[in-house]
Protein backbone atom coordinates (compact mmCIF):
# COMPACT_ATOMS: atom_id res chain seq x y z
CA UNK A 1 108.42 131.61 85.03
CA UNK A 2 109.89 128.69 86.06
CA UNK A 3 109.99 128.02 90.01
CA UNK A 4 112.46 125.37 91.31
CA UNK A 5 110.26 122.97 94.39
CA UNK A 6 110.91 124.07 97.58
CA UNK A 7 113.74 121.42 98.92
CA UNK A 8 112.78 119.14 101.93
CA UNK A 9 113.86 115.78 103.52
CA UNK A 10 112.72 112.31 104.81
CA UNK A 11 114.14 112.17 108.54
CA UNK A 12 113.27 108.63 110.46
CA UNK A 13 113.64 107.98 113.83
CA UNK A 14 116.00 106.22 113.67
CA UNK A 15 118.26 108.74 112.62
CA UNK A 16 118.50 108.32 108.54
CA UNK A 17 117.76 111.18 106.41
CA UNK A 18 116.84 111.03 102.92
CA UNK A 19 117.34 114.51 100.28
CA UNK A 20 114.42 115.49 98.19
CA UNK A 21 112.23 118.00 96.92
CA UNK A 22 108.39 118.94 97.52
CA UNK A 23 105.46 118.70 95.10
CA UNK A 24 101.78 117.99 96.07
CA UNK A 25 100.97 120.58 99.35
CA UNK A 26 104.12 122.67 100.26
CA UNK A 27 103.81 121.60 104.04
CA UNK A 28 105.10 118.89 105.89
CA UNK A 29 103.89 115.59 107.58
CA UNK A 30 104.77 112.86 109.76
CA UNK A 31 103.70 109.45 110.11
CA UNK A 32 104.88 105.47 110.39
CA UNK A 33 107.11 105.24 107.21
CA UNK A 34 106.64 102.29 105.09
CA UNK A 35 107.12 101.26 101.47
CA UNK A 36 105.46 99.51 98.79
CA UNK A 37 107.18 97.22 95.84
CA UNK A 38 103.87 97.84 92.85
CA UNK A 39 104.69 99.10 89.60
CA UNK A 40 101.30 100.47 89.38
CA UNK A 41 98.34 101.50 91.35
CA UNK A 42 99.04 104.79 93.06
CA UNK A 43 95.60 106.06 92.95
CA UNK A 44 94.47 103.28 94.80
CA UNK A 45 97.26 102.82 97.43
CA UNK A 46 97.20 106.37 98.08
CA UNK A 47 93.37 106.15 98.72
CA UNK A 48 93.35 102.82 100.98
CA UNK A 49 92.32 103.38 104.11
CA UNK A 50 95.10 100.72 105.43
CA UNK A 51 97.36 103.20 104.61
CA UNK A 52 96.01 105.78 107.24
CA UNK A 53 98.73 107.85 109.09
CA UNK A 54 101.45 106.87 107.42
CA UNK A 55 104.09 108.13 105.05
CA UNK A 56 104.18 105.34 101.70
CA UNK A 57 107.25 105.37 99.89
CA UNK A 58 106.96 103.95 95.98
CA UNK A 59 109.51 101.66 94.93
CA UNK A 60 109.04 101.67 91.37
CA UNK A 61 111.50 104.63 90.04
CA UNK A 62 108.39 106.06 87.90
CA UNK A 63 105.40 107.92 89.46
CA UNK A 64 103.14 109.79 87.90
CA UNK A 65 103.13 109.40 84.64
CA UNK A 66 99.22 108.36 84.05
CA UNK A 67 97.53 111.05 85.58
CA UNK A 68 94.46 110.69 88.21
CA UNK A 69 91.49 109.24 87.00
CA UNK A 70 88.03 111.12 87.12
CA UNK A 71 86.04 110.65 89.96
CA UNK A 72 82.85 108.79 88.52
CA UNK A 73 81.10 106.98 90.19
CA UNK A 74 79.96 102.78 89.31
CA UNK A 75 76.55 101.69 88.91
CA UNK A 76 76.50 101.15 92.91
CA UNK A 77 77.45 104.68 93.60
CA UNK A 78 80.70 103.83 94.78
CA UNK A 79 83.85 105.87 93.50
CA UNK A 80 85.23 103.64 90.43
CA UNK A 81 88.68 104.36 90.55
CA UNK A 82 89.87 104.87 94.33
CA UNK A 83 89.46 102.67 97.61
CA UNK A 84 87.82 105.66 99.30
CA UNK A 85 86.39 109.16 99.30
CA UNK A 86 89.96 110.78 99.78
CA UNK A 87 93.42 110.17 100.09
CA UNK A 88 94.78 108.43 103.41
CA UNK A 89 98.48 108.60 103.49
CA UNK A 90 99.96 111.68 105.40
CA UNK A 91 102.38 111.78 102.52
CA UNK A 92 103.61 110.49 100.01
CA UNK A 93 107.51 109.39 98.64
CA UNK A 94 108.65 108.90 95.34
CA UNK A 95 112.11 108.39 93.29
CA UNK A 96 111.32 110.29 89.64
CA UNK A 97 107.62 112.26 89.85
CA UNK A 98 106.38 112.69 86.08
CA UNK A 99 103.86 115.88 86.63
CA UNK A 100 103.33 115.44 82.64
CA UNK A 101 100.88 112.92 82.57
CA UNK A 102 99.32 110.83 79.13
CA UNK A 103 96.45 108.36 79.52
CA UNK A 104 92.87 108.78 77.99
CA UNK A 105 90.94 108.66 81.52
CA UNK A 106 93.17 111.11 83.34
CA UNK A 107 91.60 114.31 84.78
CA UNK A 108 94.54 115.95 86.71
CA UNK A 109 98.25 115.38 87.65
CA UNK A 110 99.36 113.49 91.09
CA UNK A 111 100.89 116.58 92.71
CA UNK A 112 97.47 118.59 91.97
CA UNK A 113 95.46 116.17 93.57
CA UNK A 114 97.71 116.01 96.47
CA UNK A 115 98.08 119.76 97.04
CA UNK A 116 93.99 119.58 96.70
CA UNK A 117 93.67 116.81 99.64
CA UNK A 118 96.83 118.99 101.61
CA UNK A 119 98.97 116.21 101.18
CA UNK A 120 102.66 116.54 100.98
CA UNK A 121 104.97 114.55 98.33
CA UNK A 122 108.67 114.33 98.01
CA UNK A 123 110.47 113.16 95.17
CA UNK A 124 114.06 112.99 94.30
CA UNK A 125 114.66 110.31 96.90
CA UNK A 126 116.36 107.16 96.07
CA UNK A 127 113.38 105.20 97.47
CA UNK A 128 115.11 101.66 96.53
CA UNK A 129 117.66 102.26 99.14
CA UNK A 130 114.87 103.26 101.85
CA UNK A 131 113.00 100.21 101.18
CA UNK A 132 116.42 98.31 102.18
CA UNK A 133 116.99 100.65 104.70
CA UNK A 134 113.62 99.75 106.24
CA UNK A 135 114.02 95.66 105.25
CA UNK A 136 117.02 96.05 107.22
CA UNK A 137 116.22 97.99 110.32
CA UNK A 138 112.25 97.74 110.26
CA UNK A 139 109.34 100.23 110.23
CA UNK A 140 109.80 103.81 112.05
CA UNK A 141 107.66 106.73 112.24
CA UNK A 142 109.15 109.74 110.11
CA UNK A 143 108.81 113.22 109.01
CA UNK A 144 108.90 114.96 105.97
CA UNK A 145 110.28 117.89 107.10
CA UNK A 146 110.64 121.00 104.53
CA UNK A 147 113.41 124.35 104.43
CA UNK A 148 112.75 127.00 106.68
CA UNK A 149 109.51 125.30 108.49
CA UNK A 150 109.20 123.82 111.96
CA UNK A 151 109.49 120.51 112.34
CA UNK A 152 106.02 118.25 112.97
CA UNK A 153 106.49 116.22 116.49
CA UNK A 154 106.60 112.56 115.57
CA UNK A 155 103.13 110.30 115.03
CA UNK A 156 102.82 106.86 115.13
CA UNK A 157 99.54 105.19 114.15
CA UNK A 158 99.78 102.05 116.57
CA UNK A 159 99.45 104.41 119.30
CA UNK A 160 96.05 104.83 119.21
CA UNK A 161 93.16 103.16 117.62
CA UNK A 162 93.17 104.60 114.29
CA UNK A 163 90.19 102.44 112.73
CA UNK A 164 87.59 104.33 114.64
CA UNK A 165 89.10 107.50 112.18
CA UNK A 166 88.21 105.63 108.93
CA UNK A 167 85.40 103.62 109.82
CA UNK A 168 81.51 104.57 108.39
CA UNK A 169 79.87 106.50 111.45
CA UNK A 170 76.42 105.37 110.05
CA UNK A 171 75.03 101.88 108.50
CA UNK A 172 75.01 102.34 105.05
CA UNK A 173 73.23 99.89 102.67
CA UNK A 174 74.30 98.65 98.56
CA UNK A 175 72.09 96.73 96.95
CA UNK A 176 68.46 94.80 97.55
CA UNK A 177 67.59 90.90 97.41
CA UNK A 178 70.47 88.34 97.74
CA UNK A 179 72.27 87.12 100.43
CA UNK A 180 72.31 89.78 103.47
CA UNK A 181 76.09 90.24 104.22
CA UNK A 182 76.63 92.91 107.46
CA UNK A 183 80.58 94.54 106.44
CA UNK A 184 81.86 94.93 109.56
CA UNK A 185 83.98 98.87 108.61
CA UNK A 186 87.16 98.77 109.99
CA UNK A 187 88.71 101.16 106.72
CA UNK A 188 86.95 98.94 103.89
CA UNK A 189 88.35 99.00 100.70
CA UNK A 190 85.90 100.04 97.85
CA UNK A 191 86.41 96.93 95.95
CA UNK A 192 85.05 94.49 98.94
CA UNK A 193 82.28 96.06 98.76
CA UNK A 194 82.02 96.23 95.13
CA UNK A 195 82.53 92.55 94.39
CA UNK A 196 80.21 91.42 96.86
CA UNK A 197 77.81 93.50 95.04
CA UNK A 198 78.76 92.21 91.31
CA UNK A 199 78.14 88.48 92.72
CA UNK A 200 74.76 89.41 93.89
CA UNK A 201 74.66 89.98 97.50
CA UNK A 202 73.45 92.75 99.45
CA UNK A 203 75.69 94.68 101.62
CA UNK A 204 75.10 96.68 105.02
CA UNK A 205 78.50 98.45 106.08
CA UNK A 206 78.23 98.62 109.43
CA UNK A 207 81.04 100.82 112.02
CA UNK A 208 83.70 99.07 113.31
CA UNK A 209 81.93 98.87 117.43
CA UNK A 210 78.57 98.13 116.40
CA UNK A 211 76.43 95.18 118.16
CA UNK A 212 76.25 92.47 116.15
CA UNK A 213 74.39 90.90 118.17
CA UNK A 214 70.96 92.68 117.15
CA UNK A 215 72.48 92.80 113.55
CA UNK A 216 70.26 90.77 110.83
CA UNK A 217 72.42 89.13 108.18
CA UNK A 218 72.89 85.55 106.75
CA UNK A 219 76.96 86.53 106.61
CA UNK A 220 79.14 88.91 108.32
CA UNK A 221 82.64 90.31 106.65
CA UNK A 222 85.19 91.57 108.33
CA UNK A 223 87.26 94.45 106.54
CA UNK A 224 90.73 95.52 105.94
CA UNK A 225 91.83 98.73 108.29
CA UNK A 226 95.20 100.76 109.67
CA UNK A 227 97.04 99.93 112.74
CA UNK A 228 97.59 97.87 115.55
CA UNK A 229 94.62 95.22 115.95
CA UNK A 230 94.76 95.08 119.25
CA UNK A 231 93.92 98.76 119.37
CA UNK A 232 90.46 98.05 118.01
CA UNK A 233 90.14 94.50 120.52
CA UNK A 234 86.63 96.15 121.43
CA UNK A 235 85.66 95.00 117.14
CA UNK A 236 87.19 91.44 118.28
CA UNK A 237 84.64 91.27 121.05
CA UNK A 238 82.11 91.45 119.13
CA UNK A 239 82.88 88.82 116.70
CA UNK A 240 83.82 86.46 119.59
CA UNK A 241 80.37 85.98 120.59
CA UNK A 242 79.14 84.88 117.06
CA UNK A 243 82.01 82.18 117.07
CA UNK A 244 80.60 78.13 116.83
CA UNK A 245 77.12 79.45 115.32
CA UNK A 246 75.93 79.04 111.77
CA UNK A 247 76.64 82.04 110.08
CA UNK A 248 79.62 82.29 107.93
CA UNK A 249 82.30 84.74 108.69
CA UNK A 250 84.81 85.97 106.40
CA UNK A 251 87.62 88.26 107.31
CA UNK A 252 90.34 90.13 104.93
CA UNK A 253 93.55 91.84 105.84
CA UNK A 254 92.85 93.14 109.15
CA UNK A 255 89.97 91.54 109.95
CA UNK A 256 91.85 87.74 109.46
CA UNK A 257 93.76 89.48 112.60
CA UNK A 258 90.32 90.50 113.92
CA UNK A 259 88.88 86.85 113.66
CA UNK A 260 92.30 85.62 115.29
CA UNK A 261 92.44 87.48 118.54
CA UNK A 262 88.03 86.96 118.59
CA UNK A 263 89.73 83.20 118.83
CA UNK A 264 91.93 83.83 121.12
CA UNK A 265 95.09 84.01 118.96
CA UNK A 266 98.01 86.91 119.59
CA UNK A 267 98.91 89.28 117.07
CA UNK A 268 102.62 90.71 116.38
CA UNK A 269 104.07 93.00 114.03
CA UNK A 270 106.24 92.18 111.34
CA UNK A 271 109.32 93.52 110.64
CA UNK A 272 108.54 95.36 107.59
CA UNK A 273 105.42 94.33 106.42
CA UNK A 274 103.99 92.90 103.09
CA UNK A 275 102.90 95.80 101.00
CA UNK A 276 102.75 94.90 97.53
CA UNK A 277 101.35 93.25 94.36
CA UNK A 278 103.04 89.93 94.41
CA UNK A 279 103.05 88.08 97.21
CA UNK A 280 103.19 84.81 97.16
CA UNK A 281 100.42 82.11 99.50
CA UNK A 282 100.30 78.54 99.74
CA UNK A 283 97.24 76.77 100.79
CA UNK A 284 98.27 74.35 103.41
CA UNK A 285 95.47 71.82 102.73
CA UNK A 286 96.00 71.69 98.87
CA UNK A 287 98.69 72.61 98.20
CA UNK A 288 97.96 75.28 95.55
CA UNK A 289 100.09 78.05 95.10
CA UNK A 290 98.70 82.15 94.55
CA UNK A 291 100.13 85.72 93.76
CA UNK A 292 98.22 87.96 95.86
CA UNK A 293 98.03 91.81 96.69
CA UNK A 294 98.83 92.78 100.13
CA UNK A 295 98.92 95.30 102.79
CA UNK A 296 99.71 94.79 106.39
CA UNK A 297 101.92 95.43 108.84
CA UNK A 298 101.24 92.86 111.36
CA UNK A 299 100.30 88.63 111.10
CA UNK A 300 98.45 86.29 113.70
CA UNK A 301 100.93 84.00 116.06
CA UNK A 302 99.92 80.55 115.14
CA UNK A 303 101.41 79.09 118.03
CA UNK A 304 98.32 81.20 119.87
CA UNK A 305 95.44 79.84 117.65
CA UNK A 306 93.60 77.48 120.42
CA UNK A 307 92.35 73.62 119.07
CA UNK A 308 90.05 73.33 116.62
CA UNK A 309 91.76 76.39 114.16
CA UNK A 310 94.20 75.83 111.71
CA UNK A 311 96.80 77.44 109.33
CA UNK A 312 94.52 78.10 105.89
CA UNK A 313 97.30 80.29 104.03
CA UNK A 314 100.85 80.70 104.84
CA UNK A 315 103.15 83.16 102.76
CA UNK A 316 105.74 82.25 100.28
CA UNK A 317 108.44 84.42 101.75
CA UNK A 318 108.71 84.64 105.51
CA UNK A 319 106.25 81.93 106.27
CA UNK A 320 103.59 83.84 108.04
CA UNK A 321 100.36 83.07 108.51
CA UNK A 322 98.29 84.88 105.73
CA UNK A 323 94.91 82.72 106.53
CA UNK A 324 93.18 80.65 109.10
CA UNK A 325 90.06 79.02 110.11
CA UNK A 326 88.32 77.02 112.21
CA UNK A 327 87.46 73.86 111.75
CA UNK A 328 83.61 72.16 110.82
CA UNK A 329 82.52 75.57 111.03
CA UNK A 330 81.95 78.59 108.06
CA UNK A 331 84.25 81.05 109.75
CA UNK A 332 87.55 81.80 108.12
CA UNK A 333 89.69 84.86 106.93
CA UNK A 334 93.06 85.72 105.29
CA UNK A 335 95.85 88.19 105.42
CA UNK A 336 95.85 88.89 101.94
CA UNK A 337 93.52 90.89 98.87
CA UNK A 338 91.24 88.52 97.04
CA UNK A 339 89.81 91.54 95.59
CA UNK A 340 92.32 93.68 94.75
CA UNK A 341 92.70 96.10 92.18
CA UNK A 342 95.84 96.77 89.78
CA UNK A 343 97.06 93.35 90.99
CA UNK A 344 96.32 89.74 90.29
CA UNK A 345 92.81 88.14 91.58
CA UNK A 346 93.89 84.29 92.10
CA UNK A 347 91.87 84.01 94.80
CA UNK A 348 88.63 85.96 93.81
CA UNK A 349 87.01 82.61 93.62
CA UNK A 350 87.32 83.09 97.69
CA UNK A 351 83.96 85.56 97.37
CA UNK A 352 82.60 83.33 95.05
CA UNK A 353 82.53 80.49 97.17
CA UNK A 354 81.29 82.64 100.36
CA UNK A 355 78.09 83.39 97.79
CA UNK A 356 77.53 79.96 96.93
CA UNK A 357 77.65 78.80 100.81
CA UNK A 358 74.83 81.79 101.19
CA UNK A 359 72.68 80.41 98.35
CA UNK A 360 73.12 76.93 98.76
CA UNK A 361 71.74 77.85 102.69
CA UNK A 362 68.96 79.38 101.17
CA UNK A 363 68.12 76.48 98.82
């Protein structure tokens, strides 16, 4: 017998309310609202832990249609098709959810895997008109809120230091022999540490406050992660101290903020943030021109950035900074993906020049 989805609604802060209807967990949520332009990808988006405590609104009309993948696991033990062990967002907004799904590696539908994980979706919702909604008035926390349930009190992530909530509580270790790269976790994505594997090194994820002072590694990699950065300033601390010496450092995402306020630089949010899978970068010194995946919500002042570091990447758009690093030394980061998954990888030769810096100190 057919049952018609329980009606419920998108309510920001800022007083706009968007109709809809749940599938995934009949409950609701609440969390920073924000959106994201790819056509494909939502297993992994859904499972980056970026995306932690926040509501992600698809704007491609289409959702669905391809299933979940299985959960297997690569030849490094790390889940093949997600960013991490479980789904992040606290729920998930779509225009046209196809529950039917047809591809050869899917195991399950996108609303069962969400009502598995307790995560709430709502569909029905023009979601082209809340990304311009957003564009135009900037990032609020929201609520899904359903029929006939109390309303959840409002959450925003940049209130508290959400990182220490998706970062390893234990060193873990992939891989033996090669170059000894410490991952500082801050919310890694599964892929960083997957092509760092694939290009031979071995990998130590350690948590996000550990002493890296009495860490031993010939490279240390800072990680993507959710929220403010200068909630997690304690992680900057620790990186300031290494600053000047040999070692190469390499920050992505968050941790290019991470390496900026270890500097000395100032960190602000952006309006609406860059969440998508073509985003355009220009490298200042060559000028050389890349699409890139992103996700962030916030970009380093480079007004702040004392002598001696210098705009690497800036973005095609709004002219942020989306890399930086300082100069005569190996320590540099940027805003952007190089690994990224279901979108493009112009700038996967970045890991494959960190390697060759590692060897060639070997040598």
């Amino acid at each position: 017998m057919y049952v018609p989805p329980r009606k419920a609604r998108l309510v920001l802060r800022d007083g706009a309310v968007f109709e809809g209807a749940l599938f995934g967990a009949s409950r609701a949520a609440a969390g920073e609202v924000v959106f994201n332009t790819g056509m494909v990808g939502y297993p992994e988006a859904i499972t980056d832990p970026s995306y932690f405590g926040q509501i992600l609104a698809l704007t491609y009309p289409l959702v669905g249609n391809y299933g979940v993948p299985s959960f297997e696991r690569d030849e490094f033990g790390i889940p093949r098709w997600f960013e991490s062990e479980r789904i992040q967002v606290r729920g998930l907004v779509v225009s046209s959810y196809q529950g039917e799904y047809h591809h050869w590696n899917a195991e399950r539908s996108l609303g069962d895997w969400l009502a598995r994980e307790g995560v709430p979706g709502l569909f029905g919702v023009d979601t082209r008109a809340l990304a311009l909604h957003l564009r135009e008035r900037g990032t609020v926390p929201g609520k899904i809120v359903v029929d006939g349930e109390p309303e959840p009190a409002w959450y925003d992530p940049a209130a508290e230091n959400v990182v220490r909530l998706v970062s390893t509580r234990e060193p873990r270790t992939y891989g033996a022999g090669g170059p000894r790269i410490a991952l500082l976790d801050c919310g890694v994505k599964n892929n960083i540490i997957r092509c760092l594997l694939r290009r031979g090194a071995s990998v130590q994820v350690l948590p996000w406050d550990s002493d890296l002072s009495s860490a031993d590694f010939d490279a240390l990699v800072l990680s993507n992660g959710p929220g403010d950065p200068e909630m997690c300033a304690e992680a900057a601390r620790g990186v300031r101290a290494l600053l000047g010496g040999p070692r190469p450092i390499f920050g992505i995402c968050l941790g290019c903020q991470l390496l900026g306020l270890a500097a000395g630089g100032r960190t602000f949010k952006l309006p609406f943030g860059h969440r998508g899978q073509n985003q355009p970068v220009l490298e200042a010194a060559t000028g050389r021109w890349a699409i890139t995946s992103q996700n962030h919500g916030y970009a380093l002042d480079p007004a702040s950035l004392p002598e001696g570091w210098e705009v690497w990447f800036t973005n095609g758009n709004d002219g942020t900074v989306e890399g930086i690093r300082l100069a005569g030394t190996p320590h540099r980061a940027v805003q952007f993906h190089p690994e990224a998954v279901c979108g493009p990888v112009d700038t996967g030769y970045l890991f494959d020049e960190l390697l060759a810096d590692l060897r060639g100190r070997r040598d």
